[in-house]
C-alpha atoms as a PDB file:
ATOM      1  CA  UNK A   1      63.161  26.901  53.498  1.00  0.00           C
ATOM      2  CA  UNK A   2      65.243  24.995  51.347  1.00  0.00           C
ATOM      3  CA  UNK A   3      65.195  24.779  47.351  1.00  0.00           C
ATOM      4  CA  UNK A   4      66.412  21.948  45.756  1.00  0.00           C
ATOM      5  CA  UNK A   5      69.084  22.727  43.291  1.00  0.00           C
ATOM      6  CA  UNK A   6      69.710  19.142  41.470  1.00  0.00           C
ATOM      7  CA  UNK A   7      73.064  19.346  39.512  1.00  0.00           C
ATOM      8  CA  UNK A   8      73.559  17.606  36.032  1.00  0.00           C
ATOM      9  CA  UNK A   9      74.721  13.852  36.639  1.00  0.00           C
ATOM     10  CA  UNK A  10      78.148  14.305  35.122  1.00  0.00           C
ATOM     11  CA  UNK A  11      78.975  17.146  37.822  1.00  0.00           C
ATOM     12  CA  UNK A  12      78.317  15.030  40.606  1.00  0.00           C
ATOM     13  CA  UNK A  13      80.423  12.471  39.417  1.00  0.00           C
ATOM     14  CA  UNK A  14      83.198  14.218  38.646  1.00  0.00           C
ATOM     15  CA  UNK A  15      82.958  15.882  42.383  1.00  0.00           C
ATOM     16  CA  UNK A  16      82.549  12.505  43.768  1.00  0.00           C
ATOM     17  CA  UNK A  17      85.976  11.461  41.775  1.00  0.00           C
ATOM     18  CA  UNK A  18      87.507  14.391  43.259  1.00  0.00           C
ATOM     19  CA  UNK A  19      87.287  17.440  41.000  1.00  0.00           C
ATOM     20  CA  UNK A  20      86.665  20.351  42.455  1.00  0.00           C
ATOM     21  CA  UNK A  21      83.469  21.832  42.298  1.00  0.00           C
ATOM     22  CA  UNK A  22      83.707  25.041  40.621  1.00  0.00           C
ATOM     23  CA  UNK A  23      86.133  23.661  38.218  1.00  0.00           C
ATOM     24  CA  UNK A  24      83.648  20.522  37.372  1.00  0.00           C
ATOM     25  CA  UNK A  25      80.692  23.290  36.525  1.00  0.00           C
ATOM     26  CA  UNK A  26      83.041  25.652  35.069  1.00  0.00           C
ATOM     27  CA  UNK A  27      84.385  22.774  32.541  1.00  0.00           C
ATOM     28  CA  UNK A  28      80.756  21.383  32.131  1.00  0.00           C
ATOM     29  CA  UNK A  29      79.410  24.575  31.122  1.00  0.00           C
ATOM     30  CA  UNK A  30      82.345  25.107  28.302  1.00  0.00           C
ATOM     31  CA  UNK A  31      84.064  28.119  29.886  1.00  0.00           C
ATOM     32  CA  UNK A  32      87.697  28.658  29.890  1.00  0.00           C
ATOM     33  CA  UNK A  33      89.406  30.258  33.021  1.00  0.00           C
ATOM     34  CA  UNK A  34      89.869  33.416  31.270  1.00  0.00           C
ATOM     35  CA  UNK A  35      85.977  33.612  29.619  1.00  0.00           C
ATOM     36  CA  UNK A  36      84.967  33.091  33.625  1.00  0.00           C
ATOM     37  CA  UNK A  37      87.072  35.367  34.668  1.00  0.00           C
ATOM     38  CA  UNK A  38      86.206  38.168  32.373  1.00  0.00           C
ATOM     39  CA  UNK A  39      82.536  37.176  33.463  1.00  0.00           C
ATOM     40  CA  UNK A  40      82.542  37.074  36.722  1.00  0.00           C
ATOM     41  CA  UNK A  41      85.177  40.343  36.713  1.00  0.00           C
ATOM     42  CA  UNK A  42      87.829  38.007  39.173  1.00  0.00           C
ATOM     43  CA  UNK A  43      91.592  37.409  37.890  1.00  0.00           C
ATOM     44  CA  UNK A  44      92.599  34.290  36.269  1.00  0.00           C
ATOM     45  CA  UNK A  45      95.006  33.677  39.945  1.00  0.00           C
ATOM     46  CA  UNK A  46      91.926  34.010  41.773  1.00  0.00           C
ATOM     47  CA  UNK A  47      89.533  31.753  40.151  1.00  0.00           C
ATOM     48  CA  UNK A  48      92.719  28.956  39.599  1.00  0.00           C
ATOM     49  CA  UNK A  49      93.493  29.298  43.533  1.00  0.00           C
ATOM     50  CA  UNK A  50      89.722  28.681  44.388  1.00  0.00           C
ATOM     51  CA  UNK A  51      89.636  25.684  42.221  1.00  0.00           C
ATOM     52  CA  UNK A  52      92.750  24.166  43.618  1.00  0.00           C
ATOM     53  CA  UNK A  53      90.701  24.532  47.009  1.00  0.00           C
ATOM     54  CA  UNK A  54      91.716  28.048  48.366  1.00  0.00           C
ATOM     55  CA  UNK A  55      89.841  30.964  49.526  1.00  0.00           C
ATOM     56  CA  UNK A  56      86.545  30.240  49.190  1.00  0.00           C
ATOM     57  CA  UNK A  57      85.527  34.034  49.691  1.00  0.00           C
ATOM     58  CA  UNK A  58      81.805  33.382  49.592  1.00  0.00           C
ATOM     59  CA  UNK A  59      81.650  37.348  47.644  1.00  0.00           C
ATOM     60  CA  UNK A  60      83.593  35.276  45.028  1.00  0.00           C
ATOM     61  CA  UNK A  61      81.495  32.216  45.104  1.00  0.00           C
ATOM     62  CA  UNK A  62      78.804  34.078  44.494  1.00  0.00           C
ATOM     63  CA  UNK A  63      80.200  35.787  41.580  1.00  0.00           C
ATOM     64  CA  UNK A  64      81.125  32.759  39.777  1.00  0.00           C
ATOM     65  CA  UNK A  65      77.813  31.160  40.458  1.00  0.00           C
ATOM     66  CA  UNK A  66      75.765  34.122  38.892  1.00  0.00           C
ATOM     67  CA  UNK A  67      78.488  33.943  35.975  1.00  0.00           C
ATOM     68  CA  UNK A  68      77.843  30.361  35.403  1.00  0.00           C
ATOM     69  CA  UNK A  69      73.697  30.883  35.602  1.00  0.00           C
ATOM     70  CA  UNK A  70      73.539  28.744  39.159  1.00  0.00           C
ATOM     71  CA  UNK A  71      71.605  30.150  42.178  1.00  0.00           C
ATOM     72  CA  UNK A  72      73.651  31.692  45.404  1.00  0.00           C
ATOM     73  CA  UNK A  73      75.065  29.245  47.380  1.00  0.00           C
ATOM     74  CA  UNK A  74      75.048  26.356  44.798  1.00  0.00           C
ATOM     75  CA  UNK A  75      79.107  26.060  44.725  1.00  0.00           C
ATOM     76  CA  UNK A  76      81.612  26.441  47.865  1.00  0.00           C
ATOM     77  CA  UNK A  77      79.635  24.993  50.334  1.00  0.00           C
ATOM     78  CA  UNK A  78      80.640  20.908  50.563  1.00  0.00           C
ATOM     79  CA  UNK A  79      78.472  18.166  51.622  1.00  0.00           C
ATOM     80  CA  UNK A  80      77.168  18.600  55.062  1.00  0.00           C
ATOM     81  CA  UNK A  81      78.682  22.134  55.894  1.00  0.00           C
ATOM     82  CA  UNK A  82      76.885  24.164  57.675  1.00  0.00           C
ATOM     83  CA  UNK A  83      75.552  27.760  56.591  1.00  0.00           C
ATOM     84  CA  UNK A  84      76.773  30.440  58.506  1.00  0.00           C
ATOM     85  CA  UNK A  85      73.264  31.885  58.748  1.00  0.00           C
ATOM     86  CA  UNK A  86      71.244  29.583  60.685  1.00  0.00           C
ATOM     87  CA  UNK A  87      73.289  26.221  60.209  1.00  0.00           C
ATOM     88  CA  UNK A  88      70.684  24.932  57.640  1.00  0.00           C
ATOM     89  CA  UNK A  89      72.311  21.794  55.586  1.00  0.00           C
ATOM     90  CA  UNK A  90      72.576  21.834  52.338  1.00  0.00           C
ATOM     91  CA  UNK A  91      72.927  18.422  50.733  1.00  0.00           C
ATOM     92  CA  UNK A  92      71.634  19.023  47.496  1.00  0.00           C
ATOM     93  CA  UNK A  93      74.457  21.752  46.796  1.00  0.00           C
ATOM     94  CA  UNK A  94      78.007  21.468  46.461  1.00  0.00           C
END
């Protein structure tokens, strides 16, 4: 069963221009690197190296996403990946 999870307009066009995800709702949302990273309890390093497009720990993409107010899974999985669990795609997420 899939939810929809519709992200504000100005999110998907700054993903579409290139920004990275996490980044784009992180910036959206007001919060600096260092008030997500005291919310979501990961380092500065490991929130900037995500953003830049490394280690996309799904633990830590799930921590960001409940310390941004989003649902599980609605960052760090791109257009058309598959879900490890069962291969559903999710198009509607980023």
């Amino acid at each position: 069963m899939s939810t929809n999870h519709a992200l504000p307009q100005n999110i998907v066009a700054a993903v579409a221009a290139g920004a990275n995800p996490v980044r784009a709702m992180r910036e959206s949302l007001g919060y600096s690197l260092e008030d997500l990273a005291v919310t979501c309890g990961l380092a500065i390093d490991e929130i900037a190296e995500i953003e830049a497009g490394g280690n996309t720990d799904p633990s830590r993409l799930r921590r960001i996403a409940h310390a941004l107010g989003l649902p599980d899974g609605a960052i760090g999985l791109g257009r058309n990946e598959e879900v490890a669990d069962g291969g559903e795609d999710r198009h509607e997420m980023l």
